[in-house]
PDB file of N, CA and C in Angstrom:
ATOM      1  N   UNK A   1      33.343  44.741 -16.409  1.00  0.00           N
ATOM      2  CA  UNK A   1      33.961  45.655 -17.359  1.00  0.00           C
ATOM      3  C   UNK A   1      35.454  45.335 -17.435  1.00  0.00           C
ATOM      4  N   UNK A   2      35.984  45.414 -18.445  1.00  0.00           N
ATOM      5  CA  UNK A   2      37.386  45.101 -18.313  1.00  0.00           C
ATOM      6  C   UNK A   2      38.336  46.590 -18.746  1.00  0.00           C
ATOM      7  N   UNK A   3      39.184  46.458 -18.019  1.00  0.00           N
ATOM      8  CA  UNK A   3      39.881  47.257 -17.688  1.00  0.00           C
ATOM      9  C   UNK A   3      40.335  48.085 -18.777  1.00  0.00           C
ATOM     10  N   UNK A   4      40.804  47.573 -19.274  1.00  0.00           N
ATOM     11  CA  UNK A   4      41.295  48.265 -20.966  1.00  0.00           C
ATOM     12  C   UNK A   4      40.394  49.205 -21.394  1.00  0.00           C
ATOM     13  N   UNK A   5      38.894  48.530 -21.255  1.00  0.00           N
ATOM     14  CA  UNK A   5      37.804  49.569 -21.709  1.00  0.00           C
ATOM     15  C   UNK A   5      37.672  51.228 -20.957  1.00  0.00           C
ATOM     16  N   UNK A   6      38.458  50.766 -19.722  1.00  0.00           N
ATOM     17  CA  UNK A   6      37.818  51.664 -18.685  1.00  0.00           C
ATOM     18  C   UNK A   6      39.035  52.463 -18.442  1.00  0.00           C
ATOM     19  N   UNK A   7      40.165  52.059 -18.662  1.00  0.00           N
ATOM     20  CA  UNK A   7      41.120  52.445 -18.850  1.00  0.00           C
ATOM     21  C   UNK A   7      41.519  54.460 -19.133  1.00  0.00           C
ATOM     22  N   UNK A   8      40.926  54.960 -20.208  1.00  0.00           N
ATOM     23  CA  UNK A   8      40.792  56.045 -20.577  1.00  0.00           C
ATOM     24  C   UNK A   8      40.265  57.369 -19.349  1.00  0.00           C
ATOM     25  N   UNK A   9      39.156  56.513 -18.952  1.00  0.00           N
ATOM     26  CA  UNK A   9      38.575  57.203 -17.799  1.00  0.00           C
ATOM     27  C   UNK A   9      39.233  57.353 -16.643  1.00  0.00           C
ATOM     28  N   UNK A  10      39.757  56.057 -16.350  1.00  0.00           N
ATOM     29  CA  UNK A  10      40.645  56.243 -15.068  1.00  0.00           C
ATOM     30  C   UNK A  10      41.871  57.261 -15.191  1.00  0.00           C
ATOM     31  N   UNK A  11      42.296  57.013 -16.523  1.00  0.00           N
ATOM     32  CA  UNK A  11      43.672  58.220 -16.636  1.00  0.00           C
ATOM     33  C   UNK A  11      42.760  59.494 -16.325  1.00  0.00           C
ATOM     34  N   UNK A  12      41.846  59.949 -17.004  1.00  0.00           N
ATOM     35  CA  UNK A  12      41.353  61.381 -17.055  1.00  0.00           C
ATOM     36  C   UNK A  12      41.234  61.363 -15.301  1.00  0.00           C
ATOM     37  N   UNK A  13      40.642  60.544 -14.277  1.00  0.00           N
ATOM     38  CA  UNK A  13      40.362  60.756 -13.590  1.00  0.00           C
ATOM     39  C   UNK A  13      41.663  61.010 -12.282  1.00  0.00           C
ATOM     40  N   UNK A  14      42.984  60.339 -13.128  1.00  0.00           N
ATOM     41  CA  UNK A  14      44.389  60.668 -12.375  1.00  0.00           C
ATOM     42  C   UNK A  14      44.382  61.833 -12.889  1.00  0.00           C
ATOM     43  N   UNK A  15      44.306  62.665 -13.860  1.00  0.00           N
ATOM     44  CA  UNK A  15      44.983  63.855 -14.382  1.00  0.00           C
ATOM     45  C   UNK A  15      43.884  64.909 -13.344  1.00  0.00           C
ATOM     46  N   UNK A  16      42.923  64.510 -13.360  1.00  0.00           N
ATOM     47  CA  UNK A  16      41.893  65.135 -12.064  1.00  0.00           C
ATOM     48  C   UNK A  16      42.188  65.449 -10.962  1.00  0.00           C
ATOM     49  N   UNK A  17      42.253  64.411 -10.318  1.00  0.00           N
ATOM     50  CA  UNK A  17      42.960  64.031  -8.739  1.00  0.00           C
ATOM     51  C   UNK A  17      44.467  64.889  -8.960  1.00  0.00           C
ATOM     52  N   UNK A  18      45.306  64.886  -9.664  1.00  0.00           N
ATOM     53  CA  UNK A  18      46.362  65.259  -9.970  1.00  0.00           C
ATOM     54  C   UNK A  18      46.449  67.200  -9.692  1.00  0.00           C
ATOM     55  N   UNK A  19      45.542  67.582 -10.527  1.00  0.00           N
ATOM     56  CA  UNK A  19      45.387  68.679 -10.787  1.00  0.00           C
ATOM     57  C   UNK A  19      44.695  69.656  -9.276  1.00  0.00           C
ATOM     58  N   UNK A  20      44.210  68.701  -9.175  1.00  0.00           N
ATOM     59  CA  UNK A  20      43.229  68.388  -7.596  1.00  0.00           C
ATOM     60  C   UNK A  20      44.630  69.215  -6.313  1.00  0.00           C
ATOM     61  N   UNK A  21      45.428  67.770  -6.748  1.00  0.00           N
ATOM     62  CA  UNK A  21      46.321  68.258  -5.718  1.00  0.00           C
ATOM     63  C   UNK A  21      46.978  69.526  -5.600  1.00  0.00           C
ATOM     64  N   UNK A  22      47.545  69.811  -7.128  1.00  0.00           N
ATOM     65  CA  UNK A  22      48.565  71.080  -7.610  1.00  0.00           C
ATOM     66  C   UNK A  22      47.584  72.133  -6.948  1.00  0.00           C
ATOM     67  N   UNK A  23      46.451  72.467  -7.245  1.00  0.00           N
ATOM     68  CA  UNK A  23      45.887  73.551  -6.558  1.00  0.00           C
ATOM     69  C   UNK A  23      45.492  73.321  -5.211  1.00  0.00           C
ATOM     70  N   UNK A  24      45.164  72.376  -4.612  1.00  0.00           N
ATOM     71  CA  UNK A  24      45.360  72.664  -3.061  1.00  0.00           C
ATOM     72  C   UNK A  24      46.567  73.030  -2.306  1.00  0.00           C
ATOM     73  N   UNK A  25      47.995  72.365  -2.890  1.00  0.00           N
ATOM     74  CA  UNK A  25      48.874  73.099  -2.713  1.00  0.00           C
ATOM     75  C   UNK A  25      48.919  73.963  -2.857  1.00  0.00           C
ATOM     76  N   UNK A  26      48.861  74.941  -3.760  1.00  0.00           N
ATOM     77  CA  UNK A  26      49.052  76.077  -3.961  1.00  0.00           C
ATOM     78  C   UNK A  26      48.441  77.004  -2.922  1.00  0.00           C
ATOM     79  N   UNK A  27      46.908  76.297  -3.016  1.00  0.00           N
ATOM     80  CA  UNK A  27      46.058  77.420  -2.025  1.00  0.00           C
ATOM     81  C   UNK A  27      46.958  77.391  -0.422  1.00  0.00           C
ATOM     82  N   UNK A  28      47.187  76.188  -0.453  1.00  0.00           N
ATOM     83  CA  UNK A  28      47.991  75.903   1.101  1.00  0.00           C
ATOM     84  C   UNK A  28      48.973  77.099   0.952  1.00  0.00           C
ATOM     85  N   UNK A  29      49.819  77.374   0.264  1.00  0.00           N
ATOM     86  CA  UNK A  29      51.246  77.726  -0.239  1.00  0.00           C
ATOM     87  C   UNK A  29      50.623  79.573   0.278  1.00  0.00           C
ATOM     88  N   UNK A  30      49.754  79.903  -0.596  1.00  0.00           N
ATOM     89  CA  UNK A  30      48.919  81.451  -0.556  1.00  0.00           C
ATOM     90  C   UNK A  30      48.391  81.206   0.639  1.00  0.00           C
ATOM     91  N   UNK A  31      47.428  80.253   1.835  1.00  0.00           N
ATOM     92  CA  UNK A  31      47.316  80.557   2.474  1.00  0.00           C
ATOM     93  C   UNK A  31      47.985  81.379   4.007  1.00  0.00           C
ATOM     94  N   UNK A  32      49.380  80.198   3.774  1.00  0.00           N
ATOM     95  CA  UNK A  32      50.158  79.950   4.954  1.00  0.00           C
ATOM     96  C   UNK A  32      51.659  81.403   4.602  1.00  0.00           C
ATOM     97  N   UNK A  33      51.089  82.257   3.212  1.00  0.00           N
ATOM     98  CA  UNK A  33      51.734  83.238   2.638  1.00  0.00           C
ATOM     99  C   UNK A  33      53.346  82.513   2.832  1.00  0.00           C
ATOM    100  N   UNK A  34      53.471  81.293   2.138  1.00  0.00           N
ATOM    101  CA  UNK A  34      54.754  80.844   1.614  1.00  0.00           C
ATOM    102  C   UNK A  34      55.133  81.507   0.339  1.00  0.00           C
ATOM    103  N   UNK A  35      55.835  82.983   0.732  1.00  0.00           N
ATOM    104  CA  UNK A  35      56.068  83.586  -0.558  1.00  0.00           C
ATOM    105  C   UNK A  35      57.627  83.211  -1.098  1.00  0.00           C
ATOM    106  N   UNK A  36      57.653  81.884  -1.234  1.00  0.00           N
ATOM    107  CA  UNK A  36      59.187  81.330  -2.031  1.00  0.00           C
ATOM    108  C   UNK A  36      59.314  80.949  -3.499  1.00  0.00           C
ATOM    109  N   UNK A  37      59.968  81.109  -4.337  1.00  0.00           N
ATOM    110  CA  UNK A  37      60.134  80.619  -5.429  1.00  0.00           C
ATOM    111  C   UNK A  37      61.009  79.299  -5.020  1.00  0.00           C
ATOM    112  N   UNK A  38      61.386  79.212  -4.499  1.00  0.00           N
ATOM    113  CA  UNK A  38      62.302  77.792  -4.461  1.00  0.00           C
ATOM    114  C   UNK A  38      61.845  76.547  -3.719  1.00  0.00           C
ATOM    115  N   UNK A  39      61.723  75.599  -4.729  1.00  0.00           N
ATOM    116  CA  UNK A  39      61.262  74.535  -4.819  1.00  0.00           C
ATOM    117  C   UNK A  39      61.337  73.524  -3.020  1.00  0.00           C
ATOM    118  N   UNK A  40      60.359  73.079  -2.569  1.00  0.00           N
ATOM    119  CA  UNK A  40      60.218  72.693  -1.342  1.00  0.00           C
ATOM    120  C   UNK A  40      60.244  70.884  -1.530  1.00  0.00           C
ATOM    121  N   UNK A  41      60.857  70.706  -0.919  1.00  0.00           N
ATOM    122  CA  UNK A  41      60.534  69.216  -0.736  1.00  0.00           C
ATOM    123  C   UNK A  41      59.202  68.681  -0.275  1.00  0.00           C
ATOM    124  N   UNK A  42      58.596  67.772  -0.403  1.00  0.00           N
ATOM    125  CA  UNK A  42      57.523  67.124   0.038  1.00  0.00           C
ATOM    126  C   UNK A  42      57.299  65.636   0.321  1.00  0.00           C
ATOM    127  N   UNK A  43      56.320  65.422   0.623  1.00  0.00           N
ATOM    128  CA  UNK A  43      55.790  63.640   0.685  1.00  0.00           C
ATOM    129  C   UNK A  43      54.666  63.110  -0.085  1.00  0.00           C
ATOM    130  N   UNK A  44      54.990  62.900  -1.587  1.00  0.00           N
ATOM    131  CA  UNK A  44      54.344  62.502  -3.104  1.00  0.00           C
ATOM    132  C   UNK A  44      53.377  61.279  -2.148  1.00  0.00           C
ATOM    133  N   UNK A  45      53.649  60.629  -1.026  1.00  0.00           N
ATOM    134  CA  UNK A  45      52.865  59.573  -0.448  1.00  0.00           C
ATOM    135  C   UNK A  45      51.490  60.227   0.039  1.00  0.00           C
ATOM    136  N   UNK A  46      51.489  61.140   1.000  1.00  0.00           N
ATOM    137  CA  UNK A  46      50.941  61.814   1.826  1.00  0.00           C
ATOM    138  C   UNK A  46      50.051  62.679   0.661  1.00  0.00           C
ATOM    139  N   UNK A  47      50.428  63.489  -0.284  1.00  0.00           N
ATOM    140  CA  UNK A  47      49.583  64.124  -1.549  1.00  0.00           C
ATOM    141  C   UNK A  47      48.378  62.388  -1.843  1.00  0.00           C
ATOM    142  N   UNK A  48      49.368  61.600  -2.510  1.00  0.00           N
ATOM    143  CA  UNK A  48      48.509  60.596  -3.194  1.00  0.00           C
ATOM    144  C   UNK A  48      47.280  59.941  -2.391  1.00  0.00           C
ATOM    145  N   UNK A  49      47.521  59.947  -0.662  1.00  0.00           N
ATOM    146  CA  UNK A  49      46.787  59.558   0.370  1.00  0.00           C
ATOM    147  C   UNK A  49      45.309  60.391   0.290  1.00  0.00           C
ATOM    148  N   UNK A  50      46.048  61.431   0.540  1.00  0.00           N
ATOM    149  CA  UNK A  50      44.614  62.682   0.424  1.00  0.00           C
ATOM    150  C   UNK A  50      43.877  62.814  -0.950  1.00  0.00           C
ATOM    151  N   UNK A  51      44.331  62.814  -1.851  1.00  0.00           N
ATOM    152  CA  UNK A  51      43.900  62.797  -2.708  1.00  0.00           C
ATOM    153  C   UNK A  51      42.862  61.159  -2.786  1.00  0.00           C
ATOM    154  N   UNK A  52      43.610  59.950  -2.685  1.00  0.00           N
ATOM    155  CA  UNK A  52      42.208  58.885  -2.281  1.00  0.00           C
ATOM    156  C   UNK A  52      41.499  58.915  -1.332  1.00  0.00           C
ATOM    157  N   UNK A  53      41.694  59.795  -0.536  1.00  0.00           N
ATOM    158  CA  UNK A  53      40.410  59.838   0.948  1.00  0.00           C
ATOM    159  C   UNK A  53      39.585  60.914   0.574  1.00  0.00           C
ATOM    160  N   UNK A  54      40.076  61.552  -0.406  1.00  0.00           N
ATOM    161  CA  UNK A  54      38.886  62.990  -0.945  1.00  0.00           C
ATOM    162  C   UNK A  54      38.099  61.987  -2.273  1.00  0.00           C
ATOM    163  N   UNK A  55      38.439  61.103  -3.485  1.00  0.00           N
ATOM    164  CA  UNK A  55      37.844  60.635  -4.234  1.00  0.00           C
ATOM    165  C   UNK A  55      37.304  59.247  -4.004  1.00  0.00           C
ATOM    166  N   UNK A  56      37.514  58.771  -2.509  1.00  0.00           N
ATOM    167  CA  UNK A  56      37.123  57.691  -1.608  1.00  0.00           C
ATOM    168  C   UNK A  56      36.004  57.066  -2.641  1.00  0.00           C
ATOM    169  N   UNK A  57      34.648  58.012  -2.162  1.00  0.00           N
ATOM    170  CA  UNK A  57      33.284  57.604  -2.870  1.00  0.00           C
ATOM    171  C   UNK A  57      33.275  57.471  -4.152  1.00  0.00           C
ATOM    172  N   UNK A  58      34.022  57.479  -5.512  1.00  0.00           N
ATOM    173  CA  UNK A  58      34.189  57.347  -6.731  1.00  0.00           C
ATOM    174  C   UNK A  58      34.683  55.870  -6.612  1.00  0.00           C
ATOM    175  N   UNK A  59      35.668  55.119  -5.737  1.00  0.00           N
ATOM    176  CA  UNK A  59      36.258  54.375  -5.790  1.00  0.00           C
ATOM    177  C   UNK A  59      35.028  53.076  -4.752  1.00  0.00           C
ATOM    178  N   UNK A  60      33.629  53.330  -4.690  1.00  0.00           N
ATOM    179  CA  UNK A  60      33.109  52.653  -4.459  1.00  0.00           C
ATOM    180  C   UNK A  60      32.136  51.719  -5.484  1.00  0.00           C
ATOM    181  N   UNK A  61      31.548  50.589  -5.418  1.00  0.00           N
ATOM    182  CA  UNK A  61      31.155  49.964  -6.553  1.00  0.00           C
ATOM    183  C   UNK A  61      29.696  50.985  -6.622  1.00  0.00           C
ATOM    184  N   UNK A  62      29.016  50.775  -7.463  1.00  0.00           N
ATOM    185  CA  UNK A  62      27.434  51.506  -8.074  1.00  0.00           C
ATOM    186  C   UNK A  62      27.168  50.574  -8.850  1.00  0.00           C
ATOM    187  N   UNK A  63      25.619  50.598  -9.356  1.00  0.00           N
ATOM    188  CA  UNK A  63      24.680  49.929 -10.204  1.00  0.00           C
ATOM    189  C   UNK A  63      25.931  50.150 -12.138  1.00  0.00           C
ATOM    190  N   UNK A  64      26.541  51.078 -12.137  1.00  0.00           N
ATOM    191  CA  UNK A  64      27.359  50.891 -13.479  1.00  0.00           C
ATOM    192  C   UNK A  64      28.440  50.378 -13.464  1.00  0.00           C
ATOM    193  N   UNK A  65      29.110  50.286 -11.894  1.00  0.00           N
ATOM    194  CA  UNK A  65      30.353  49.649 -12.466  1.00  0.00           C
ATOM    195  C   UNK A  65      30.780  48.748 -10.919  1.00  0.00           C
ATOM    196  N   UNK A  66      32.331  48.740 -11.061  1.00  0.00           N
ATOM    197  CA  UNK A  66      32.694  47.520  -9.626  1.00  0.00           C
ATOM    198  C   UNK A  66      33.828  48.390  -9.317  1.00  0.00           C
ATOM    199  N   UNK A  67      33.394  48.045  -8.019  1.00  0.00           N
ATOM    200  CA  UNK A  67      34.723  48.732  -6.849  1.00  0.00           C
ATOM    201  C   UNK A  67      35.733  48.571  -7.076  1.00  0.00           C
ATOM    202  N   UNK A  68      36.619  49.759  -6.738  1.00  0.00           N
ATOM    203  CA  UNK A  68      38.249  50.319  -7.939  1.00  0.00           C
ATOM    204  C   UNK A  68      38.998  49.618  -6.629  1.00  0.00           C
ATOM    205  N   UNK A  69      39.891  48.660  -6.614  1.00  0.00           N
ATOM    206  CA  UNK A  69      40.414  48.976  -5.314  1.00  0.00           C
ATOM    207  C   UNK A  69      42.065  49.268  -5.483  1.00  0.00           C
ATOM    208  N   UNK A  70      42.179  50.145  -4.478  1.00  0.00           N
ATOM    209  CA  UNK A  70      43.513  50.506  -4.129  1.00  0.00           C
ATOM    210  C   UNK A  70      44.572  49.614  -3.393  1.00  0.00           C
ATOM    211  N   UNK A  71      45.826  49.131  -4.393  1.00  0.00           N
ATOM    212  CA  UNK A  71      46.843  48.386  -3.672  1.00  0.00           C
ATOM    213  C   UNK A  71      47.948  49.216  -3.388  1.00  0.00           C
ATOM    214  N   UNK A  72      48.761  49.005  -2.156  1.00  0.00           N
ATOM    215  CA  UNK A  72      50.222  49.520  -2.748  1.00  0.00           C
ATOM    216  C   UNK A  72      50.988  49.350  -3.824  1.00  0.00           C
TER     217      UNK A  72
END
């Protein structure tokens, strides 16, 4: 498959993972009752990590397509 084709899907599937993250934060945020309005620093590395070890199995090959792989 070439990429271009597949292209579309993979964005939807960042805006996923993406969205993925914003609400686990959050739930983290309500769990740990971080009641701040002001903006916290973080590690955008450490989000993007978890987020590929939770969609791991998507990023494996199957009978429709070939294994996504992740570079730095």
């Amino acid at each position: 498959m070439i990429l271009t084709e597949d292209l579309p899907n993979l964005v939807d599937l960042m805006k996923v993972a993406s969205e993925r993250i914003k609400d686990i934060s959050i739930s983290l945020c309500t769990f740990s009752r971080a009641d701040t309005t002001e903006k916290v620093a973080c590690n955008l590395h450490e989000g993007i990590e978890s987020t590929l070890l939770i969609l791991k199995y998507r990023l494996k090959a199957n009978e429709k397509r070939p294994a996504t792989e992740v570079k730095d």
